[in-house]
PDB file of N, CA and C in Angstrom:
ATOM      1  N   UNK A   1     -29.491-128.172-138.812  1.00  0.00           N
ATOM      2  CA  UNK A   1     -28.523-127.625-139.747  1.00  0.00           C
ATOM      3  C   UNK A   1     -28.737-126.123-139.944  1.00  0.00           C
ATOM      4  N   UNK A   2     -30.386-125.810-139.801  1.00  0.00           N
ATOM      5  CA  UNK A   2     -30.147-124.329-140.421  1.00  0.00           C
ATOM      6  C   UNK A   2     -29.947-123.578-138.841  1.00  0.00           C
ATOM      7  N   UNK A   3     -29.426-123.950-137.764  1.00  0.00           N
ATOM      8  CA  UNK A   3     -29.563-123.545-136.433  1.00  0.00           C
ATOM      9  C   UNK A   3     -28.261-123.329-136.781  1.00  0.00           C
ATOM     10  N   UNK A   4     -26.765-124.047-137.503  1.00  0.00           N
ATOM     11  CA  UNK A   4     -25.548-124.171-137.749  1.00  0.00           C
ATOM     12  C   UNK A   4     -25.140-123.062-138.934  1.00  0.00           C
ATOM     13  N   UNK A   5     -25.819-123.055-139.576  1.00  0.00           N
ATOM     14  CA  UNK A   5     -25.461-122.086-140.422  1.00  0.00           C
ATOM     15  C   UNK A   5     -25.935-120.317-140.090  1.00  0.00           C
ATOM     16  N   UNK A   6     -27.268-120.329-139.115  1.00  0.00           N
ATOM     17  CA  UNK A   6     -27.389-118.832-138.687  1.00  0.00           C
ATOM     18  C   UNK A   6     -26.030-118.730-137.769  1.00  0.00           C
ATOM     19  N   UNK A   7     -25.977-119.414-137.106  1.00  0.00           N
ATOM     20  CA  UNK A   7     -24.786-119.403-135.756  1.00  0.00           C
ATOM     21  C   UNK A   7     -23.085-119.196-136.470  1.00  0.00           C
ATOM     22  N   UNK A   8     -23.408-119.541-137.593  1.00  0.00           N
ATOM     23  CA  UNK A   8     -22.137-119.390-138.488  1.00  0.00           C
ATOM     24  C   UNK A   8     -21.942-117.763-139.113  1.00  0.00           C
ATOM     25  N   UNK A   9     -22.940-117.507-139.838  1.00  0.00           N
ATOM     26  CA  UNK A   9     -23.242-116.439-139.994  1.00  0.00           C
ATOM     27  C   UNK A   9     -23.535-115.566-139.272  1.00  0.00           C
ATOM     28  N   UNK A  10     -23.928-115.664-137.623  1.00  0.00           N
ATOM     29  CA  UNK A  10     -24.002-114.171-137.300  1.00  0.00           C
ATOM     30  C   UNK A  10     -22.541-114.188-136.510  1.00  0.00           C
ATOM     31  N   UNK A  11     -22.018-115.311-136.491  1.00  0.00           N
ATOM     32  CA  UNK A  11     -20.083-115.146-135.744  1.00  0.00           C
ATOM     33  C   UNK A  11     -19.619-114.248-136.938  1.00  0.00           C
ATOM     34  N   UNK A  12     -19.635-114.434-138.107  1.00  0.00           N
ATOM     35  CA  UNK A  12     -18.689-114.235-138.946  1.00  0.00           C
ATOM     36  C   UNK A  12     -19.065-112.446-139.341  1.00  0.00           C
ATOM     37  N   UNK A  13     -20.450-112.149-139.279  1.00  0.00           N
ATOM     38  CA  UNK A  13     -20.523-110.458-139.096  1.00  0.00           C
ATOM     39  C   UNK A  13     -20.234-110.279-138.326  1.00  0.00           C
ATOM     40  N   UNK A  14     -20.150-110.574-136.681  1.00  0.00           N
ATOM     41  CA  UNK A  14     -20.109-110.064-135.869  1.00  0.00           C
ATOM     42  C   UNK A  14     -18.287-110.036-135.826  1.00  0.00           C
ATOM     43  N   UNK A  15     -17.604-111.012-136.209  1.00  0.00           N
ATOM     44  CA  UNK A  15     -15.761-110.804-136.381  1.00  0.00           C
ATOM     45  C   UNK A  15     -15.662-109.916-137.388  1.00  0.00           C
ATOM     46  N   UNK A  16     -16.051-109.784-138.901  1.00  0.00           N
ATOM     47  CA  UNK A  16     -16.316-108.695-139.425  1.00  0.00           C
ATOM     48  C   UNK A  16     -16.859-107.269-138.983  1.00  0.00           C
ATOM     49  N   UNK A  17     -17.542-107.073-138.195  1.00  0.00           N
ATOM     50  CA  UNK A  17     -17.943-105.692-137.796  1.00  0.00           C
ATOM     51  C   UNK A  17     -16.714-105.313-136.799  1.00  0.00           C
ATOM     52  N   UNK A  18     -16.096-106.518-135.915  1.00  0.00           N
ATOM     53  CA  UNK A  18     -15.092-106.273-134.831  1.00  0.00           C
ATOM     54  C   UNK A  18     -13.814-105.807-135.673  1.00  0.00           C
ATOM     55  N   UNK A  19     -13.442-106.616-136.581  1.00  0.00           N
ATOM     56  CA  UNK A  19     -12.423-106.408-137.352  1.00  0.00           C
ATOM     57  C   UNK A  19     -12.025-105.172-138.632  1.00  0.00           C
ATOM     58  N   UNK A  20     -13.009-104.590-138.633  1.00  0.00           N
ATOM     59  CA  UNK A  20     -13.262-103.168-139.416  1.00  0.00           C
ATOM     60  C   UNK A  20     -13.461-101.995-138.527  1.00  0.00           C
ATOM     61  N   UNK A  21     -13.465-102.273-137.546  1.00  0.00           N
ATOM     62  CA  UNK A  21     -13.387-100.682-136.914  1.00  0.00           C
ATOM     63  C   UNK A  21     -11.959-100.084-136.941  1.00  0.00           C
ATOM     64  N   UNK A  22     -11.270 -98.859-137.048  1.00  0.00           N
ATOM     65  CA  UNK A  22     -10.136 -98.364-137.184  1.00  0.00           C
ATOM     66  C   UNK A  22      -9.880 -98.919-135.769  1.00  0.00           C
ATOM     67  N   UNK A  23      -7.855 -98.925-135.796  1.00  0.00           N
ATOM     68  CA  UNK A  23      -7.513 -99.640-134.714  1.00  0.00           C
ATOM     69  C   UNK A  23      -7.179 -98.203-133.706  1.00  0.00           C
ATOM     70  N   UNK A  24      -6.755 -98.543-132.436  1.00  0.00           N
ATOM     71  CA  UNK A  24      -7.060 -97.261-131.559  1.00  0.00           C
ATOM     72  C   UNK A  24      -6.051 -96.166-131.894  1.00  0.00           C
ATOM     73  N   UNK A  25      -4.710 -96.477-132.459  1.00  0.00           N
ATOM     74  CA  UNK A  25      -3.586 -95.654-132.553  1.00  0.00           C
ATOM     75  C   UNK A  25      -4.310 -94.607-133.888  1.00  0.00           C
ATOM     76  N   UNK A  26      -5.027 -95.267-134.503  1.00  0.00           N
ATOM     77  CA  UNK A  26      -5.939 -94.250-136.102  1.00  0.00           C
ATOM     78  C   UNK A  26      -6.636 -93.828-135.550  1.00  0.00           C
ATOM     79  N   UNK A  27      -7.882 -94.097-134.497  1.00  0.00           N
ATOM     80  CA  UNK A  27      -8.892 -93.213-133.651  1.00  0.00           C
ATOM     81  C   UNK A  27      -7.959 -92.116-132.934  1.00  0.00           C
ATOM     82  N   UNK A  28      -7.149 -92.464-132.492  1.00  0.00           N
ATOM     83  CA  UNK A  28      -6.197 -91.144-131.675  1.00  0.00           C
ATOM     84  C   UNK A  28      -5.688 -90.318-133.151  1.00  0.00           C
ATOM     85  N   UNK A  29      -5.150 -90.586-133.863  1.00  0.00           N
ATOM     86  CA  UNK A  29      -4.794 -90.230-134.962  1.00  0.00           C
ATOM     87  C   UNK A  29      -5.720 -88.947-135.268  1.00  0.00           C
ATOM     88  N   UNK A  30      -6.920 -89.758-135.807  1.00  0.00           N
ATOM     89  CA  UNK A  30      -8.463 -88.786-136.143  1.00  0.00           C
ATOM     90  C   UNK A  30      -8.298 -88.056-135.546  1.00  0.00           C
ATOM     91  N   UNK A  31      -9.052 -88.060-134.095  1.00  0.00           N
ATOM     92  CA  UNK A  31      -8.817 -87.304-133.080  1.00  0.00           C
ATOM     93  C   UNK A  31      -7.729 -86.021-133.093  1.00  0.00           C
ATOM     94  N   UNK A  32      -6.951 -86.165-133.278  1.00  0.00           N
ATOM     95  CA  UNK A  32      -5.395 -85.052-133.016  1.00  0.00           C
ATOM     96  C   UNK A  32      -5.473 -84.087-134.458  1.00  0.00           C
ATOM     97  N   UNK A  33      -5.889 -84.811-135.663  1.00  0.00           N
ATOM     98  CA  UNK A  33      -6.028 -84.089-136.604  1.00  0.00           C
ATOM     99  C   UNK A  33      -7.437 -83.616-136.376  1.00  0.00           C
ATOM    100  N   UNK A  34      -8.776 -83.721-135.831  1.00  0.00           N
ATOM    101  CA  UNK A  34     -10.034 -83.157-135.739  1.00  0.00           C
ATOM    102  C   UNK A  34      -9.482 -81.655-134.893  1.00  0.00           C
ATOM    103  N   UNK A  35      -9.165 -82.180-133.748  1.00  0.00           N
ATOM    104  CA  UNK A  35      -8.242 -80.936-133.017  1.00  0.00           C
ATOM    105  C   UNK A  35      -8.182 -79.718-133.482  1.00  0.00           C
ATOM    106  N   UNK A  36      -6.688 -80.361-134.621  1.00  0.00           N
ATOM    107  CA  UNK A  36      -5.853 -79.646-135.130  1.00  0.00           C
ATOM    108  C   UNK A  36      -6.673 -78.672-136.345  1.00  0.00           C
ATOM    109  N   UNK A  37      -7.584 -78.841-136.554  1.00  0.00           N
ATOM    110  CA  UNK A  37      -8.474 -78.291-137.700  1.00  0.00           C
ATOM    111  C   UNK A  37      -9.605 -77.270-137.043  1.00  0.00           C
ATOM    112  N   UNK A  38     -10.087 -78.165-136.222  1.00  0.00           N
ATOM    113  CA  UNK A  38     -10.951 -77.220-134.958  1.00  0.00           C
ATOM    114  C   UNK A  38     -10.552 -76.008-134.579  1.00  0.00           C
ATOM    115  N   UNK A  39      -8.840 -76.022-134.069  1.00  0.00           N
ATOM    116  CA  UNK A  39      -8.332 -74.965-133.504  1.00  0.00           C
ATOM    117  C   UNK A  39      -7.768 -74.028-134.868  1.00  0.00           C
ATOM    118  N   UNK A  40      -7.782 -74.303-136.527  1.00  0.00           N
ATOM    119  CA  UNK A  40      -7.088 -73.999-137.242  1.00  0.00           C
ATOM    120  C   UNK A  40      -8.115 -72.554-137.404  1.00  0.00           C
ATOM    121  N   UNK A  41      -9.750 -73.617-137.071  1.00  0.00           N
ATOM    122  CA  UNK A  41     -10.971 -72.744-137.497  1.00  0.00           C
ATOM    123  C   UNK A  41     -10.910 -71.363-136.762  1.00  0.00           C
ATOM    124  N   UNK A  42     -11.245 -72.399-135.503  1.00  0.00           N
ATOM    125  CA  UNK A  42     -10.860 -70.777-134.225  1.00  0.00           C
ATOM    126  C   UNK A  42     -10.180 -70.020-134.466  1.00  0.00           C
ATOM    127  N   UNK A  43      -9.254 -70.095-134.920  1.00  0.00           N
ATOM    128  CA  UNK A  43      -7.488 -68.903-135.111  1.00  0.00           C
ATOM    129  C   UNK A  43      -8.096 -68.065-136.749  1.00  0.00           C
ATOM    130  N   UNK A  44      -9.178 -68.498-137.369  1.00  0.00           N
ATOM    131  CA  UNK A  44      -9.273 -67.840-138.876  1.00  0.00           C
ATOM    132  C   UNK A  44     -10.243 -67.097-138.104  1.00  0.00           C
ATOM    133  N   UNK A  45     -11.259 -67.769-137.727  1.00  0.00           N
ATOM    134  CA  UNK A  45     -12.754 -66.863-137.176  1.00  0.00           C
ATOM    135  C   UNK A  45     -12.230 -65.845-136.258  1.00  0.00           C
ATOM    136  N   UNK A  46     -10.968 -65.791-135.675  1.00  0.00           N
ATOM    137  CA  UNK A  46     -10.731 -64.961-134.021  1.00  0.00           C
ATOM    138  C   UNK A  46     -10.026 -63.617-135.290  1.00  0.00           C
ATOM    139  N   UNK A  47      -9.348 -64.324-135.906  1.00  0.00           N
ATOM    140  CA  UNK A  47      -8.630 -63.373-137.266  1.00  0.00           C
ATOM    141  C   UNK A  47      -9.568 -62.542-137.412  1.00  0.00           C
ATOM    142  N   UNK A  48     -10.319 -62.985-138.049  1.00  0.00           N
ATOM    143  CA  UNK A  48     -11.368 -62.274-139.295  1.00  0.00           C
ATOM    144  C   UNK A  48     -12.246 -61.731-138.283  1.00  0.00           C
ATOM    145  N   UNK A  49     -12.403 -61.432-136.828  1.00  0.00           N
ATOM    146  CA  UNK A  49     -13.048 -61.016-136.185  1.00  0.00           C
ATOM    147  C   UNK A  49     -12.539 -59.315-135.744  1.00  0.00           C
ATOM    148  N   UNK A  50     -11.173 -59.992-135.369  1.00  0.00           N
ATOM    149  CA  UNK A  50     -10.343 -58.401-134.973  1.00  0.00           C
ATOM    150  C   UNK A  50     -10.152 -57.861-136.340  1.00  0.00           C
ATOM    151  N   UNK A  51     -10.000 -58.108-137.386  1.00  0.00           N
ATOM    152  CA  UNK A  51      -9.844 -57.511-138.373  1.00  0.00           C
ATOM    153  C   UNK A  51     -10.962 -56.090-138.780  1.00  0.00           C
ATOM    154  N   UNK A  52     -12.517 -56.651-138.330  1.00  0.00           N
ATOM    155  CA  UNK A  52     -13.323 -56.022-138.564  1.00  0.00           C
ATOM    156  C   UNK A  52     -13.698 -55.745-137.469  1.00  0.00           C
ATOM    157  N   UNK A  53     -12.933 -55.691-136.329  1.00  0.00           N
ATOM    158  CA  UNK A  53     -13.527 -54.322-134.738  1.00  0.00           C
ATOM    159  C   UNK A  53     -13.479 -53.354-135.278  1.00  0.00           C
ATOM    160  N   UNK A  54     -14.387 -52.932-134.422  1.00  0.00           N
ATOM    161  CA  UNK A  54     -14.461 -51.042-134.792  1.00  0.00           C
ATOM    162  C   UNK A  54     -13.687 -50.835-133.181  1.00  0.00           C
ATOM    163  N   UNK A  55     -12.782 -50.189-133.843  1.00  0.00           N
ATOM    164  CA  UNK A  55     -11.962 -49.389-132.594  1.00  0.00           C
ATOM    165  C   UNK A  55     -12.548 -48.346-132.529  1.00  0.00           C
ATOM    166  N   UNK A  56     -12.412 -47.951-131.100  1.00  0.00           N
ATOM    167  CA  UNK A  56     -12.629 -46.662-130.288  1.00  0.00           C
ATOM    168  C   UNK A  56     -11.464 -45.389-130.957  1.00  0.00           C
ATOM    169  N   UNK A  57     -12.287 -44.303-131.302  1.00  0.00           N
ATOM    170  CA  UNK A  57     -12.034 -43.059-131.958  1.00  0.00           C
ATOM    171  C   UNK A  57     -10.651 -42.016-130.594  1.00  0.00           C
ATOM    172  N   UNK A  58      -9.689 -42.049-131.423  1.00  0.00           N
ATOM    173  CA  UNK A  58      -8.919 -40.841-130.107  1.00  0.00           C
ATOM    174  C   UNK A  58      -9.663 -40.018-129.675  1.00  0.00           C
ATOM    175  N   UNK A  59      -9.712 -39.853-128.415  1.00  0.00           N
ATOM    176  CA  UNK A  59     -10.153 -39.177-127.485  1.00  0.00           C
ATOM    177  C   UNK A  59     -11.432 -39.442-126.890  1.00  0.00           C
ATOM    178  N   UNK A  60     -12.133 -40.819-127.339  1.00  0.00           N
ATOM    179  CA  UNK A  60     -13.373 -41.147-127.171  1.00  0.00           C
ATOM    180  C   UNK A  60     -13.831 -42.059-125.804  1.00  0.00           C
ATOM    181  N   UNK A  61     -14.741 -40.950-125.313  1.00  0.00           N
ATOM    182  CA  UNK A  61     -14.800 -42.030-123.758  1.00  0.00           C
ATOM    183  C   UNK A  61     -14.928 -43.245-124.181  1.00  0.00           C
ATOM    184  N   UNK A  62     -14.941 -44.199-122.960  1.00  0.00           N
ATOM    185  CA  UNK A  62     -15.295 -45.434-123.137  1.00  0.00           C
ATOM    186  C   UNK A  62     -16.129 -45.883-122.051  1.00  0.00           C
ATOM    187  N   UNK A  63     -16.949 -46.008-122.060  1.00  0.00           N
ATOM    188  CA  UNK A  63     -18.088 -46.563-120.765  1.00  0.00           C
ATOM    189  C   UNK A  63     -18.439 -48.077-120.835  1.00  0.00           C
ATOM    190  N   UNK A  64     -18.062 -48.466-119.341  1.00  0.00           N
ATOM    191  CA  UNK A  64     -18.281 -49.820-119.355  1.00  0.00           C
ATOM    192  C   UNK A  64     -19.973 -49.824-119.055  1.00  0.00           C
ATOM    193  N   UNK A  65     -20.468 -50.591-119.767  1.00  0.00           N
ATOM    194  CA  UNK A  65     -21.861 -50.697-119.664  1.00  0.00           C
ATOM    195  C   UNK A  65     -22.229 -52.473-118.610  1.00  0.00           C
ATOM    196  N   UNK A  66     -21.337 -52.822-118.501  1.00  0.00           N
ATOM    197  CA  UNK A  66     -21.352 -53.926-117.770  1.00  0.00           C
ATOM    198  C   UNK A  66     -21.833 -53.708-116.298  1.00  0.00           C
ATOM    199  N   UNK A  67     -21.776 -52.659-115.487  1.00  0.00           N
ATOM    200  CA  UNK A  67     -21.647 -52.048-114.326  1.00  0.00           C
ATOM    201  C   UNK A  67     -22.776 -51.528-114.574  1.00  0.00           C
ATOM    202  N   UNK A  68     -23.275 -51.753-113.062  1.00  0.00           N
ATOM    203  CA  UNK A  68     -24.894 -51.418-113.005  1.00  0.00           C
ATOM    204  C   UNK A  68     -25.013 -50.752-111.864  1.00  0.00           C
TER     205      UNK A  68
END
């Protein structure tokens, strides 16, 4: 009997754990809004980045230092 009742109990978490995961159309869902927030970040940080370049002064060389 108690072989019937573990076997009962670990079906019934285990349909419970199956039956609580979000269904796939809400995981895509998540997903598209994680995205959409991700890229919202990028577009504020890329903002607030050019905002505070220091531009090059008129008439001021510019040397690529990349070139060796």
């Amino acid at each position: 009997m108690k072989k019937a009742y573990i076997i009962l109990s670990v079906t019934i978490l285990t349909l419970a754990f199956v039956k609580c995961k979000p269904a796939a159309e809400d995981r895509f869902k998540m997903h598209e809004n994680a995205k959409r927030i991700s890229d919202s970040i990028g577009r504020v940080i890329d903002a607030a980045m050019a905002e505070v370049a220091i531009q090059p002064k008129d008439g001021a060389v510019v040397v690529d230092t990349t070139k060796k």
